[in-house]
C-alpha atoms as a PDB file:
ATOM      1  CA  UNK A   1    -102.143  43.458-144.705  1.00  0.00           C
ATOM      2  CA  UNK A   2     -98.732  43.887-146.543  1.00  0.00           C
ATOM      3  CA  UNK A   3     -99.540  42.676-150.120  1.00  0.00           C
ATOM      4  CA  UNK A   4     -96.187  39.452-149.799  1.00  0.00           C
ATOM      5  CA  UNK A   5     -98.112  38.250-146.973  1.00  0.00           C
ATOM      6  CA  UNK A   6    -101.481  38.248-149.145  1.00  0.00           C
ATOM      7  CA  UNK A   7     -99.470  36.390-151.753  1.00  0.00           C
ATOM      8  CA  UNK A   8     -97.952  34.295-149.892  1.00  0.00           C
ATOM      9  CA  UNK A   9    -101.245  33.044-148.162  1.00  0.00           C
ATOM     10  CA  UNK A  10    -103.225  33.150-151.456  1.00  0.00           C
ATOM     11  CA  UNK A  11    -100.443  30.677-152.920  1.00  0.00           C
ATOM     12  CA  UNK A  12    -100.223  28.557-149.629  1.00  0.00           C
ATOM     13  CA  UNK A  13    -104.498  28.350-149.506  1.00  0.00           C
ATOM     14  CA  UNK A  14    -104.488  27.026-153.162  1.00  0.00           C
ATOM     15  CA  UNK A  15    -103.800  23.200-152.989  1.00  0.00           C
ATOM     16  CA  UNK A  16    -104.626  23.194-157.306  1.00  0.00           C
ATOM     17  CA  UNK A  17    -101.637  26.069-157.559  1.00  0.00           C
ATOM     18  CA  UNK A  18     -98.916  23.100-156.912  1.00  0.00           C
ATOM     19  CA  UNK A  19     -99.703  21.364-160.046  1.00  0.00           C
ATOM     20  CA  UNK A  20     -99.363  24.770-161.930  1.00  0.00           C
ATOM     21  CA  UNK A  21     -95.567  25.134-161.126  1.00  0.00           C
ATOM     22  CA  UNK A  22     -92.822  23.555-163.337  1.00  0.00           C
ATOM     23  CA  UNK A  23     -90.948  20.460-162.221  1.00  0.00           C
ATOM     24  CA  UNK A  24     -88.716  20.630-159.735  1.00  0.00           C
ATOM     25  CA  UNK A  25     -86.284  18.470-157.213  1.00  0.00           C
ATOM     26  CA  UNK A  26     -86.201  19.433-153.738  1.00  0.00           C
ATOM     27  CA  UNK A  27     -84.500  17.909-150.691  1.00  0.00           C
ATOM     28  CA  UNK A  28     -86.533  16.514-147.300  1.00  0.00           C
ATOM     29  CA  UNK A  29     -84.807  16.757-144.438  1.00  0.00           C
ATOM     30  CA  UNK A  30     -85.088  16.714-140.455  1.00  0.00           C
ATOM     31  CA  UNK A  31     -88.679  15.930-138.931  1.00  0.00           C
ATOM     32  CA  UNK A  32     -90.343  16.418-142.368  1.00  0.00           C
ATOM     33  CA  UNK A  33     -88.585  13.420-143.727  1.00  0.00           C
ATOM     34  CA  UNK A  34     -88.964  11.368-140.761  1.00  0.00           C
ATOM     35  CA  UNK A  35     -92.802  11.879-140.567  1.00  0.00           C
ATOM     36  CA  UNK A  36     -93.051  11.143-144.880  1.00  0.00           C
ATOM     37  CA  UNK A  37     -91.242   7.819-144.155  1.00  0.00           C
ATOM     38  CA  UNK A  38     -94.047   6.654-141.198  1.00  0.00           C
ATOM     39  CA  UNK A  39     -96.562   8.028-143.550  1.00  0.00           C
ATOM     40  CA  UNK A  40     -95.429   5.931-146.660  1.00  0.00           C
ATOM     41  CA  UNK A  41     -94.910   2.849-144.313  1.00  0.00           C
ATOM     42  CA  UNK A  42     -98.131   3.555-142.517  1.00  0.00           C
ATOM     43  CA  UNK A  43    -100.642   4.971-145.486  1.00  0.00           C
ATOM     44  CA  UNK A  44     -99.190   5.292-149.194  1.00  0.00           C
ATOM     45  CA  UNK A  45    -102.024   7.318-149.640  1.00  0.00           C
ATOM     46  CA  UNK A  46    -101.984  10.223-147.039  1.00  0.00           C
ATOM     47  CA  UNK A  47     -97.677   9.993-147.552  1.00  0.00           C
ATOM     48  CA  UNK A  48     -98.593  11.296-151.429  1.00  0.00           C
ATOM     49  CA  UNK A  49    -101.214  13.865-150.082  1.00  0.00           C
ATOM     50  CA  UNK A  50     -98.071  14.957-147.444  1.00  0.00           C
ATOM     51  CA  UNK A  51     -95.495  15.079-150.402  1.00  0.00           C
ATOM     52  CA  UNK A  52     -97.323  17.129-152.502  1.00  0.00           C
ATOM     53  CA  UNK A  53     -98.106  19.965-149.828  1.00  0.00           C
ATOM     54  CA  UNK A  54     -93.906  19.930-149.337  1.00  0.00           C
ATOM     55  CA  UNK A  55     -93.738  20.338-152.921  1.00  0.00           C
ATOM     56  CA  UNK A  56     -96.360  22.818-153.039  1.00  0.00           C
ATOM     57  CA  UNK A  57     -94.469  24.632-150.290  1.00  0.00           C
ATOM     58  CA  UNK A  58     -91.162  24.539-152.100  1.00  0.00           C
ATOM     59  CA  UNK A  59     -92.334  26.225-155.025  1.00  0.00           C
ATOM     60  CA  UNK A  60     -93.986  28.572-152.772  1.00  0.00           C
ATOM     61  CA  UNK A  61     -91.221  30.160-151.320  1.00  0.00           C
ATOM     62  CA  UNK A  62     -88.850  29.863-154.571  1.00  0.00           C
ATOM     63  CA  UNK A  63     -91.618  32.078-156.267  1.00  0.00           C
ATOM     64  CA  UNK A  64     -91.366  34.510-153.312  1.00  0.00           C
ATOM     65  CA  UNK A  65     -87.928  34.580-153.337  1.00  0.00           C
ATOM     66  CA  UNK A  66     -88.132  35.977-156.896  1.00  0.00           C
ATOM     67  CA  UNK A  67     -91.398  37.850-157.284  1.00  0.00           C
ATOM     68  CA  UNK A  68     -91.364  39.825-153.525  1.00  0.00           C
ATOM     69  CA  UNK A  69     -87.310  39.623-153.005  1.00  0.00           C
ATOM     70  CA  UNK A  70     -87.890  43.684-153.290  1.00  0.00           C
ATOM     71  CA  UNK A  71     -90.309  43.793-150.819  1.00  0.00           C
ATOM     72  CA  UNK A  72     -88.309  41.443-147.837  1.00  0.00           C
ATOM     73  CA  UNK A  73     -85.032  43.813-148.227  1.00  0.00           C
ATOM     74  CA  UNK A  74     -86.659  46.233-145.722  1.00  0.00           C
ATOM     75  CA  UNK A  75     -87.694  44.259-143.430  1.00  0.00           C
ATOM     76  CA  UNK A  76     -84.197  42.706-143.675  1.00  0.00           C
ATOM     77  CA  UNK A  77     -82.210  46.201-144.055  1.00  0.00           C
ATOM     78  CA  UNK A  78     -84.349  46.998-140.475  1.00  0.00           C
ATOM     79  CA  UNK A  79     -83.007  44.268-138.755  1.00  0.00           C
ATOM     80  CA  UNK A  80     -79.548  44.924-139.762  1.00  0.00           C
ATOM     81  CA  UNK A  81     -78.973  48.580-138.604  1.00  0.00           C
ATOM     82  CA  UNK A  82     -80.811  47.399-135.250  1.00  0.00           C
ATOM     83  CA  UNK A  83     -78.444  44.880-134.820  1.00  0.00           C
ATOM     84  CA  UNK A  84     -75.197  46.582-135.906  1.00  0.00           C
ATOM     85  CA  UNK A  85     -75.172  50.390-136.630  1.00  0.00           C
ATOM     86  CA  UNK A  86     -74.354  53.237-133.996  1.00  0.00           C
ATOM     87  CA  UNK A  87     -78.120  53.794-134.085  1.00  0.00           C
ATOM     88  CA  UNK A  88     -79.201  50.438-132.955  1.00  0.00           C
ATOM     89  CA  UNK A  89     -81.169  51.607-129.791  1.00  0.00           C
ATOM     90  CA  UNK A  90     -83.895  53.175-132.123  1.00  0.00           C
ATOM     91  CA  UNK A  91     -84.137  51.521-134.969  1.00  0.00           C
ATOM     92  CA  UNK A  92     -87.046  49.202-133.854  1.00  0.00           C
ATOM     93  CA  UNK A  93     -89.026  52.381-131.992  1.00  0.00           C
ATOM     94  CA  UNK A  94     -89.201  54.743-135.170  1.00  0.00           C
ATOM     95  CA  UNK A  95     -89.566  51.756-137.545  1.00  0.00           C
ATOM     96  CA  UNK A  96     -92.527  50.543-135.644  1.00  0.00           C
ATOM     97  CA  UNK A  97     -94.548  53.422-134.138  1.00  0.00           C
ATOM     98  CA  UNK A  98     -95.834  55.052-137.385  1.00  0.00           C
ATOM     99  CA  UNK A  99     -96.702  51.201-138.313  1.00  0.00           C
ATOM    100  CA  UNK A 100     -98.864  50.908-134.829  1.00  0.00           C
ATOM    101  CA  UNK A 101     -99.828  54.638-135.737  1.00  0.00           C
ATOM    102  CA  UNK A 102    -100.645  53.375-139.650  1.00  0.00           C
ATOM    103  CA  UNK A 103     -99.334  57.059-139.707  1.00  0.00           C
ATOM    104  CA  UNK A 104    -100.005  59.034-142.209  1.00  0.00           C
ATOM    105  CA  UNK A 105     -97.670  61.842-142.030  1.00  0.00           C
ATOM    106  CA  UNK A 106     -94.137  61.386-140.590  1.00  0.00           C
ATOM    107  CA  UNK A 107     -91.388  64.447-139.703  1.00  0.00           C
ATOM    108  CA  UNK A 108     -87.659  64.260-138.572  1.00  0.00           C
ATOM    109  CA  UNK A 109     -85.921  67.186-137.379  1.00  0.00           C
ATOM    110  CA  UNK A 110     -82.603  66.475-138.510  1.00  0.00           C
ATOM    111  CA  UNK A 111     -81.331  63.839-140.662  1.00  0.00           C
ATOM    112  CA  UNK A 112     -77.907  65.082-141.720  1.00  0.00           C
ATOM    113  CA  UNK A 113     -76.109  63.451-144.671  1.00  0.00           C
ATOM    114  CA  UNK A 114     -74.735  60.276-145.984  1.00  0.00           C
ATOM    115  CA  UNK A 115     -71.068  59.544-148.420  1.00  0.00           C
ATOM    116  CA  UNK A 116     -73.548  57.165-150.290  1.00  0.00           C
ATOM    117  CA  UNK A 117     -72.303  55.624-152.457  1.00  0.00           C
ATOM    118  CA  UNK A 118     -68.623  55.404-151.043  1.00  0.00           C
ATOM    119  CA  UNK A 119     -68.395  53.776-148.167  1.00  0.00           C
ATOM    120  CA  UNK A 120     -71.113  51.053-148.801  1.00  0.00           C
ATOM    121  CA  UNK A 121     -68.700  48.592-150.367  1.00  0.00           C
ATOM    122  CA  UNK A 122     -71.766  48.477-153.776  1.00  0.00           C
ATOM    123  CA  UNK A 123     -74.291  47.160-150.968  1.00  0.00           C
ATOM    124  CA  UNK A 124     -77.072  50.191-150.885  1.00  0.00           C
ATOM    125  CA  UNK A 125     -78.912  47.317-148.121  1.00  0.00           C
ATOM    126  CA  UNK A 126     -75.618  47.775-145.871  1.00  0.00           C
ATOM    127  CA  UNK A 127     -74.425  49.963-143.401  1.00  0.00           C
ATOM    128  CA  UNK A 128     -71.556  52.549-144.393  1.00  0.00           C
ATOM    129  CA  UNK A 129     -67.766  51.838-143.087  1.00  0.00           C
ATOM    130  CA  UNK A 130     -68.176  55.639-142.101  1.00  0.00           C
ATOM    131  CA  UNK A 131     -69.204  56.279-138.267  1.00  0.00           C
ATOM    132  CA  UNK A 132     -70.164  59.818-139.320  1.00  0.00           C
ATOM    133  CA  UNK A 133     -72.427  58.899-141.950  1.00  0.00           C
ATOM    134  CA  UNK A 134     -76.163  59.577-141.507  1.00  0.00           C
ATOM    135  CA  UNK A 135     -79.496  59.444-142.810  1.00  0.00           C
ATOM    136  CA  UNK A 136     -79.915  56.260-140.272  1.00  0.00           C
ATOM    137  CA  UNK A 137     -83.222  57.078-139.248  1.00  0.00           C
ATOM    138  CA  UNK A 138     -84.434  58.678-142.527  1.00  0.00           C
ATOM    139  CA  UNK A 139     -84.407  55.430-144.379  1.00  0.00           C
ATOM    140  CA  UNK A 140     -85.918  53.117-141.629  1.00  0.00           C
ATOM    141  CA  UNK A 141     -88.835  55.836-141.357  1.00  0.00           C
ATOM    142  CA  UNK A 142     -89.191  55.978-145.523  1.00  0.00           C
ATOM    143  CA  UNK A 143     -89.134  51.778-145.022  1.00  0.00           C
ATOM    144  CA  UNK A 144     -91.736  52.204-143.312  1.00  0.00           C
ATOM    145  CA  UNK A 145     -93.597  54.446-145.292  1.00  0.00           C
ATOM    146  CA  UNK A 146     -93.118  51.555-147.775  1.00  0.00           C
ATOM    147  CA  UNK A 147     -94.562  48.961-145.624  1.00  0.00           C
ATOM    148  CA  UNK A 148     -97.993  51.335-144.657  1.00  0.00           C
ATOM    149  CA  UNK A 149     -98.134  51.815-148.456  1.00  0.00           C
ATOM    150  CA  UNK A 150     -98.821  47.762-148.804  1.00  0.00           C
ATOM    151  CA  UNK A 151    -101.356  48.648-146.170  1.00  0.00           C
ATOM    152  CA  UNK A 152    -103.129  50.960-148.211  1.00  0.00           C
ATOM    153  CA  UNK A 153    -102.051  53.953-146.097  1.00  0.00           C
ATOM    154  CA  UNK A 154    -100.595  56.712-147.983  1.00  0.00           C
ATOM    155  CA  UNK A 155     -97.589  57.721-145.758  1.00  0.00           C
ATOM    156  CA  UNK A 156     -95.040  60.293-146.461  1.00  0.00           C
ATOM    157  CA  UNK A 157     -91.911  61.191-144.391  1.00  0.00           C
ATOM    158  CA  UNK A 158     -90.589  65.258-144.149  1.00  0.00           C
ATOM    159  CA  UNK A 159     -87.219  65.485-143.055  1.00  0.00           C
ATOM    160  CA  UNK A 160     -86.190  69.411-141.950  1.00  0.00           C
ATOM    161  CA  UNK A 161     -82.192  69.837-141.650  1.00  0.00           C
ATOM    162  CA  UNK A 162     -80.852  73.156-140.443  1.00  0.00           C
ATOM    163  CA  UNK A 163     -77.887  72.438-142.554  1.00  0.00           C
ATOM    164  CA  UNK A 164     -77.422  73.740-146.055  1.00  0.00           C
ATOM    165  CA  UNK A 165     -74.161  71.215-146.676  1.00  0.00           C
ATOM    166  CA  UNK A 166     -72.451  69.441-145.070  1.00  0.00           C
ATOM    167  CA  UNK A 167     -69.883  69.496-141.960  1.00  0.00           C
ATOM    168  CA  UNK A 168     -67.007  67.487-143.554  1.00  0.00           C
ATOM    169  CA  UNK A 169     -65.403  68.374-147.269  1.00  0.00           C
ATOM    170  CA  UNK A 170     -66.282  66.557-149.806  1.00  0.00           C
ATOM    171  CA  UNK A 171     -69.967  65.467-149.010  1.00  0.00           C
ATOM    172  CA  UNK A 172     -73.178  66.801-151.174  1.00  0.00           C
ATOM    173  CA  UNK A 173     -76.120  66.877-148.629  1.00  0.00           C
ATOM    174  CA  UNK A 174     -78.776  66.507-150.977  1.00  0.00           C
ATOM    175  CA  UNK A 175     -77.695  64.939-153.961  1.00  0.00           C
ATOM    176  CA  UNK A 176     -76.284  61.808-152.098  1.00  0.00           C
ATOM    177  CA  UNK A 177     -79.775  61.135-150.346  1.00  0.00           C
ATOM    178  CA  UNK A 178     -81.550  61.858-153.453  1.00  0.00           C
ATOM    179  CA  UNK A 179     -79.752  58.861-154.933  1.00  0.00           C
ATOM    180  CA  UNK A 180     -79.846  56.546-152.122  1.00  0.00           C
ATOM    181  CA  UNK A 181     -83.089  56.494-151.741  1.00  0.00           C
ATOM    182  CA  UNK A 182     -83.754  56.500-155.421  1.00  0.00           C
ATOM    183  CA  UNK A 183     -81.809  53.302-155.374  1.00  0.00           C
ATOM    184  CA  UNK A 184     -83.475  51.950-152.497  1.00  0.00           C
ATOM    185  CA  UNK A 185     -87.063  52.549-154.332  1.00  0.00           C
ATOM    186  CA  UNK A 186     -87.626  55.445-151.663  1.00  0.00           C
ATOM    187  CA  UNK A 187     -87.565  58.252-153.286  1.00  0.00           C
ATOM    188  CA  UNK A 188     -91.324  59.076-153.382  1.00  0.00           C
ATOM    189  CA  UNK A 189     -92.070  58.742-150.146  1.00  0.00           C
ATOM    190  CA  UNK A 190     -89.138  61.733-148.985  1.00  0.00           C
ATOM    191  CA  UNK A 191     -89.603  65.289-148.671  1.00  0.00           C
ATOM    192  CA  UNK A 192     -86.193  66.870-147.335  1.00  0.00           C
ATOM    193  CA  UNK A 193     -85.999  70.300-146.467  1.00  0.00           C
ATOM    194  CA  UNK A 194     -82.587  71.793-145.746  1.00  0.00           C
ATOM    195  CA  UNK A 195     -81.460  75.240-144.751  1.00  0.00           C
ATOM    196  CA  UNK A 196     -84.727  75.201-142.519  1.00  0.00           C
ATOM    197  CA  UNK A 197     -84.978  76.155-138.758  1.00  0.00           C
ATOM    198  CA  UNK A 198     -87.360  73.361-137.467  1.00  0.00           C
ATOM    199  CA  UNK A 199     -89.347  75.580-135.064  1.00  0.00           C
ATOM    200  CA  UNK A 200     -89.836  78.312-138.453  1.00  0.00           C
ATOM    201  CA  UNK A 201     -91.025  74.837-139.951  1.00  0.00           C
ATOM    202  CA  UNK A 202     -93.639  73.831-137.630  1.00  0.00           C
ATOM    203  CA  UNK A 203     -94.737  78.006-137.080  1.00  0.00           C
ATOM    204  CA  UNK A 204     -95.046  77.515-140.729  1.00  0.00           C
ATOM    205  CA  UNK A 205     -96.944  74.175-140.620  1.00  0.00           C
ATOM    206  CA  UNK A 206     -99.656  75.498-138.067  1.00  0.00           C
ATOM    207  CA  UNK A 207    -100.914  77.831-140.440  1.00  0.00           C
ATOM    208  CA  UNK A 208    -100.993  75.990-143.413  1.00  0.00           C
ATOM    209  CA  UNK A 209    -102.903  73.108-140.995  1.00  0.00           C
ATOM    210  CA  UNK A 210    -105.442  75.658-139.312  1.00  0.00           C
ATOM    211  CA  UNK A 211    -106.218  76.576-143.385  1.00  0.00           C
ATOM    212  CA  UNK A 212    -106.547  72.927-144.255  1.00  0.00           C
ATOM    213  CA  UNK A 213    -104.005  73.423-146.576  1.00  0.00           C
ATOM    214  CA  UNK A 214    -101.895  70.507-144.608  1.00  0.00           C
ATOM    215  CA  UNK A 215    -103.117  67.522-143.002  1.00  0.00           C
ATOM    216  CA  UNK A 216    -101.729  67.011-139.019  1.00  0.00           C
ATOM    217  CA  UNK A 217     -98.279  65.172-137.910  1.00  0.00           C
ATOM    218  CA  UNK A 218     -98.791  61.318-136.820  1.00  0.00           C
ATOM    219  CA  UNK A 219     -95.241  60.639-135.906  1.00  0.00           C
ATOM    220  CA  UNK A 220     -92.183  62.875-135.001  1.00  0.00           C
ATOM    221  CA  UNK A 221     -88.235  61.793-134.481  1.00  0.00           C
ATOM    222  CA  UNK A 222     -86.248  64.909-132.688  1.00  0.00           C
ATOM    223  CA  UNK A 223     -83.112  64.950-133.482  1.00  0.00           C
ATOM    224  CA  UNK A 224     -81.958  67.912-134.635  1.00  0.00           C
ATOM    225  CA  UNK A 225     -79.615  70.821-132.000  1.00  0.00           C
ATOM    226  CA  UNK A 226     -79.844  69.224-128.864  1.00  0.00           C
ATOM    227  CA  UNK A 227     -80.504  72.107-126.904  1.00  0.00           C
ATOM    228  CA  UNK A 228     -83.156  73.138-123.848  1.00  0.00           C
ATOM    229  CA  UNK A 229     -84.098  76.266-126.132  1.00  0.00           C
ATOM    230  CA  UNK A 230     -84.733  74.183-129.646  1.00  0.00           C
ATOM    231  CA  UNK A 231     -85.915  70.980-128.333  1.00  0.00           C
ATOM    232  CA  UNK A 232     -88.436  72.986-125.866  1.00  0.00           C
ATOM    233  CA  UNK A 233     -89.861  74.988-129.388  1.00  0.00           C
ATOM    234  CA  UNK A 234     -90.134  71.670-131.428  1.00  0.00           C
ATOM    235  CA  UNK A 235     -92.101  70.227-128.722  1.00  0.00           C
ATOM    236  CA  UNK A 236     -94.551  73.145-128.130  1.00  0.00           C
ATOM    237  CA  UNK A 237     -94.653  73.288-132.552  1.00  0.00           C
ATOM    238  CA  UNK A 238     -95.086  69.753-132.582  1.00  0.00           C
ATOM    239  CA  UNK A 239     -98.246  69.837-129.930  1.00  0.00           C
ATOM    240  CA  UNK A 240    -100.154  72.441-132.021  1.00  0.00           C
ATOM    241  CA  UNK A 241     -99.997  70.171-135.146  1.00  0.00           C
ATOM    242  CA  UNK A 242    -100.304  67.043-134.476  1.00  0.00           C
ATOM    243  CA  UNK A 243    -103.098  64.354-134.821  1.00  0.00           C
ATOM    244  CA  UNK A 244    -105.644  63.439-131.673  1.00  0.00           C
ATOM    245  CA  UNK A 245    -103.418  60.189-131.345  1.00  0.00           C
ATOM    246  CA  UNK A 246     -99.352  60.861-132.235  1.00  0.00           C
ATOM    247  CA  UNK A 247     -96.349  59.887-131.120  1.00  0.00           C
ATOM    248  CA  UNK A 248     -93.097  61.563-130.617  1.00  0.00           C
ATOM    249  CA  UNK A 249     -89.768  60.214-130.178  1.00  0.00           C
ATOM    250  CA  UNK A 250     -86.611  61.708-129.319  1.00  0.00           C
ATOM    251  CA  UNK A 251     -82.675  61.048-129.747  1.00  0.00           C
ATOM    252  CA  UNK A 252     -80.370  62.055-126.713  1.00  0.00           C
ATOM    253  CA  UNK A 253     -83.080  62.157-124.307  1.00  0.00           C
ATOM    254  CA  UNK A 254     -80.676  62.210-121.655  1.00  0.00           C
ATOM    255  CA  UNK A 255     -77.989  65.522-122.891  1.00  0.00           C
ATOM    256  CA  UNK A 256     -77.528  67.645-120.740  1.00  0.00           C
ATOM    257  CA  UNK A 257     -74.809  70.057-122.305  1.00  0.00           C
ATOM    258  CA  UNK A 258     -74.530  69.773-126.026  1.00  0.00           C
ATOM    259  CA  UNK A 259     -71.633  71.661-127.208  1.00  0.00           C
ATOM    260  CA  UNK A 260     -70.030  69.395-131.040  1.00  0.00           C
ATOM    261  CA  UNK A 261     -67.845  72.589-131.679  1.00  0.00           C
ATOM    262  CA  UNK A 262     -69.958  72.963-135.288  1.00  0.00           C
ATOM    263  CA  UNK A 263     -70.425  75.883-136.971  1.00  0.00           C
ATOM    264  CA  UNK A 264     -73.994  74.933-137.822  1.00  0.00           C
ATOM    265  CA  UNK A 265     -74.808  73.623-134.017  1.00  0.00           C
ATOM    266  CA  UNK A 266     -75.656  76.472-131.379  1.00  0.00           C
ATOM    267  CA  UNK A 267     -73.739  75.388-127.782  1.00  0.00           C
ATOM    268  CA  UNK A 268     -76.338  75.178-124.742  1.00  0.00           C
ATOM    269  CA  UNK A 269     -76.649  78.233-122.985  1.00  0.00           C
ATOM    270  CA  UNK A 270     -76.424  78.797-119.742  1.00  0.00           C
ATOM    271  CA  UNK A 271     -80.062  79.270-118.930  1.00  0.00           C
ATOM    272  CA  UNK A 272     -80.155  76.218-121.079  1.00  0.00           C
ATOM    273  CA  UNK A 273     -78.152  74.832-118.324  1.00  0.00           C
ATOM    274  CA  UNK A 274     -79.888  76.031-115.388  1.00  0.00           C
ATOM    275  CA  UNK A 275     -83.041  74.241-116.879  1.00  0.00           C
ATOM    276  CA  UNK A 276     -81.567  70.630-117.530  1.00  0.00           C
ATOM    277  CA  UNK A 277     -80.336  71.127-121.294  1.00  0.00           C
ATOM    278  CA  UNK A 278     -82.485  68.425-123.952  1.00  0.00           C
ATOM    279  CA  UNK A 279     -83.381  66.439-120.944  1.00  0.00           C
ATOM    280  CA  UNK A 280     -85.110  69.312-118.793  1.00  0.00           C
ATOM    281  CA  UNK A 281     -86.777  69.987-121.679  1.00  0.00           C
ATOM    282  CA  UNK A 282     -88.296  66.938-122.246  1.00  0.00           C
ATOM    283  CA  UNK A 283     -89.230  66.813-118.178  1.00  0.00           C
ATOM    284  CA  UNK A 284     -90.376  70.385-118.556  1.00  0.00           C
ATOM    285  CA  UNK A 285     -93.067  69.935-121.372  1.00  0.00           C
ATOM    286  CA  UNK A 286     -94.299  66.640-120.181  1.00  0.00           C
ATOM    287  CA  UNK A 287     -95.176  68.341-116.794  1.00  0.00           C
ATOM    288  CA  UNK A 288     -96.995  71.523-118.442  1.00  0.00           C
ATOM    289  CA  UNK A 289     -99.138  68.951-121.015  1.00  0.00           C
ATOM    290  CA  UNK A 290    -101.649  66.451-119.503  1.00  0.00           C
ATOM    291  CA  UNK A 291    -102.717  65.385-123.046  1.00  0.00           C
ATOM    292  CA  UNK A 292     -99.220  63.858-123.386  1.00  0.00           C
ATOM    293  CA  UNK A 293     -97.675  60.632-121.388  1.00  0.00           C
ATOM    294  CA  UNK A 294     -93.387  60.311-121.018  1.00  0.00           C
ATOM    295  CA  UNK A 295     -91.229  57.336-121.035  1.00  0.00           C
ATOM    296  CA  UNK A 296     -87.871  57.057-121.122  1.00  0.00           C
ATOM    297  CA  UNK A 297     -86.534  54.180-122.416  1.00  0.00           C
ATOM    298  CA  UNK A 298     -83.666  52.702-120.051  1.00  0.00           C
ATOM    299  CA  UNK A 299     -80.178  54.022-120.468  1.00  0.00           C
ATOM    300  CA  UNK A 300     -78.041  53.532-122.629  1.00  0.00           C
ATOM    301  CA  UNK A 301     -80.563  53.467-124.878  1.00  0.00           C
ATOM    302  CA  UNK A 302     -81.271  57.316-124.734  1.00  0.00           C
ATOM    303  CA  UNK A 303     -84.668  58.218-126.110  1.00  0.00           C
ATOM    304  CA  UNK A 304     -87.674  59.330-124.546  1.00  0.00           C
ATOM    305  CA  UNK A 305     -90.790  58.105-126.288  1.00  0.00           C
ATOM    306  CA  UNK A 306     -93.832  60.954-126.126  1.00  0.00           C
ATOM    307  CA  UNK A 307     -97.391  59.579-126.549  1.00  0.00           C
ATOM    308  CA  UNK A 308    -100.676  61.467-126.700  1.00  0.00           C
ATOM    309  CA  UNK A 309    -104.222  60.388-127.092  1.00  0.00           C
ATOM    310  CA  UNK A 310    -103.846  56.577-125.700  1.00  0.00           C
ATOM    311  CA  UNK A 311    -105.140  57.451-122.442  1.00  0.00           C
ATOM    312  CA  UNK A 312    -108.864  55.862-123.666  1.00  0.00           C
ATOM    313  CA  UNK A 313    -106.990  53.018-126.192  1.00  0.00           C
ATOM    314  CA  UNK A 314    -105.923  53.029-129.637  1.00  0.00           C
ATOM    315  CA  UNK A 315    -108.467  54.290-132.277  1.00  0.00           C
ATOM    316  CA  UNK A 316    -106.735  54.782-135.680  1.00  0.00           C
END
């Protein structure tokens, strides 16, 4: 259980811990105040007993608001980029899978780069004024890294770019994300690797698992090249290394052709073509793996959500 809501029950279950807090005027208002002015025309006694537990209450939540404030900007930070960024769609998926996983082990293949901090008017919580600033997903999947470690679950969250620096002038790929998230209290949770070829990664990855020198993959976001070719390789990497239950979701379920005109993007070939681009892909592996289930998520919201190991009901 996330250690605010242990608090915050602890606190609430303590009727002696109202007379511990320091004096303190609070308004009554709505229903409350209608049902204290029954009770103190009705029974002086129980309207006391009723007027302490709002006071109790009071000094409840003003103690949260101080001591946990830290703790409630994820979950608020969450429901902001789901409500307003370009990346709304799949905010709530990858910020609640590895939760429902209490995943252990998180990748993303690609998580690109952020102007942090220009373009966050001094608000690390908000969203940039840039449309081409990323690292979206990375710090909803390193919030909830934050949340499992509350649980007692030590998570950690890998994030392999192919890119060495960035596509636009001016931009450091690594330093800025090193000190967002160190702002954000992140930080230790992040493992970035850039200059990497994801499928290299996960060749890598199945060695170092099959000598137990790495533990299996719980959760996986794809969205790195959006090609037949790539995606197809990160799926088969992924299904060597990861854990009897995992999940796998993916960005652009839907492309087709992915051509951005980068030099660090490789256009869809034409036998990409010929076998559905990102999409056929997806369609392609799910056909050729029994152990894993496919749904797509309605359009527009574009991903594809990969499950395996739920056939017989959660066990985590």
């Amino acid at each position: 259980m996330p250690q605010w809501v242990t608090k915050l029950m602890a606190k609430l279950g303590d009727p002696a811990g109202a007379f511990d807090m320091p004096p303190m005027t609070f308004s009554i208002n709505g229903p409350e105040k209608e049902q204290l002015e029954r009770l103190q025309a009705q029974n002086p006694e129980l309207a006391r007993s009723f007027l302490k537990w709002l006071w109790h209450r009071e000094g409840t939540i003003r103690r949260l608001e101080q001591d946990l404030k830290a703790e409630f900007h994820y979950w608020e930070m969450t429901r902001l980029y789901a409500a307003k960024s370009g990346f709304w769609y799949a905010i709530l998926p990858i910020y609640t899978a590895p939760l429902m996983l209490r995943a252990q082990r998180l990748v993303e293949f690609g998580t690109a780069f952020t102007y942090y901090p220009d373009t966050y008017n001094n608000d690390r919580w908000g969203i940039s004024t840039s449309d081409t600033d990323g690292m979206v997903s990375t710090r909803i999947l390193l919030s909830a890294c934050r949340i499992l470690e509350t649980m007692g679950i030590n998570a950690k969250l890998t994030s392999v770019e192919v890119r060495e620096q960035a596509i636009f002038e001016g931009v450091d790929i690594t330093h800025n994300g090193d000190q967002l998230f160190t702002d954000l209290s992140l930080r230790q949770y992040w493992e970035p690797i850039f200059g990497m070829d994801s499928a290299k990664w996960l060749a890598d990855q199945k060695r170092l698992i099959a000598s137990g020198q790495e533990q299996t993959i719980d959760f996986a976001l794809l969205d790195s090249n959006h090609t037949y070719d790539l995606t197809m390789a990160e799926l088969v990497g992924l299904a060597a290394v990861t854990s009897p239950q995992a999940v796998i979701i993916i960005d652009n379920c839907y492309t087709l052709f992915y051509e951005p005109n980068a030099e660090w993007s490789l256009d869809e070939t034409p036998d990409g073509i010929q076998h559905g681009g990102k999409y056929g892909a997806i369609v392609e592996f799910a056909a050729t793996h029994d152990d894993w289930e496919l749904e797509f998520f309605p359009y527009p919201l574009e991903i594809a959500y990969l499950k395996k190991g739920f056939k017989q009901g959660f066990k985590r």
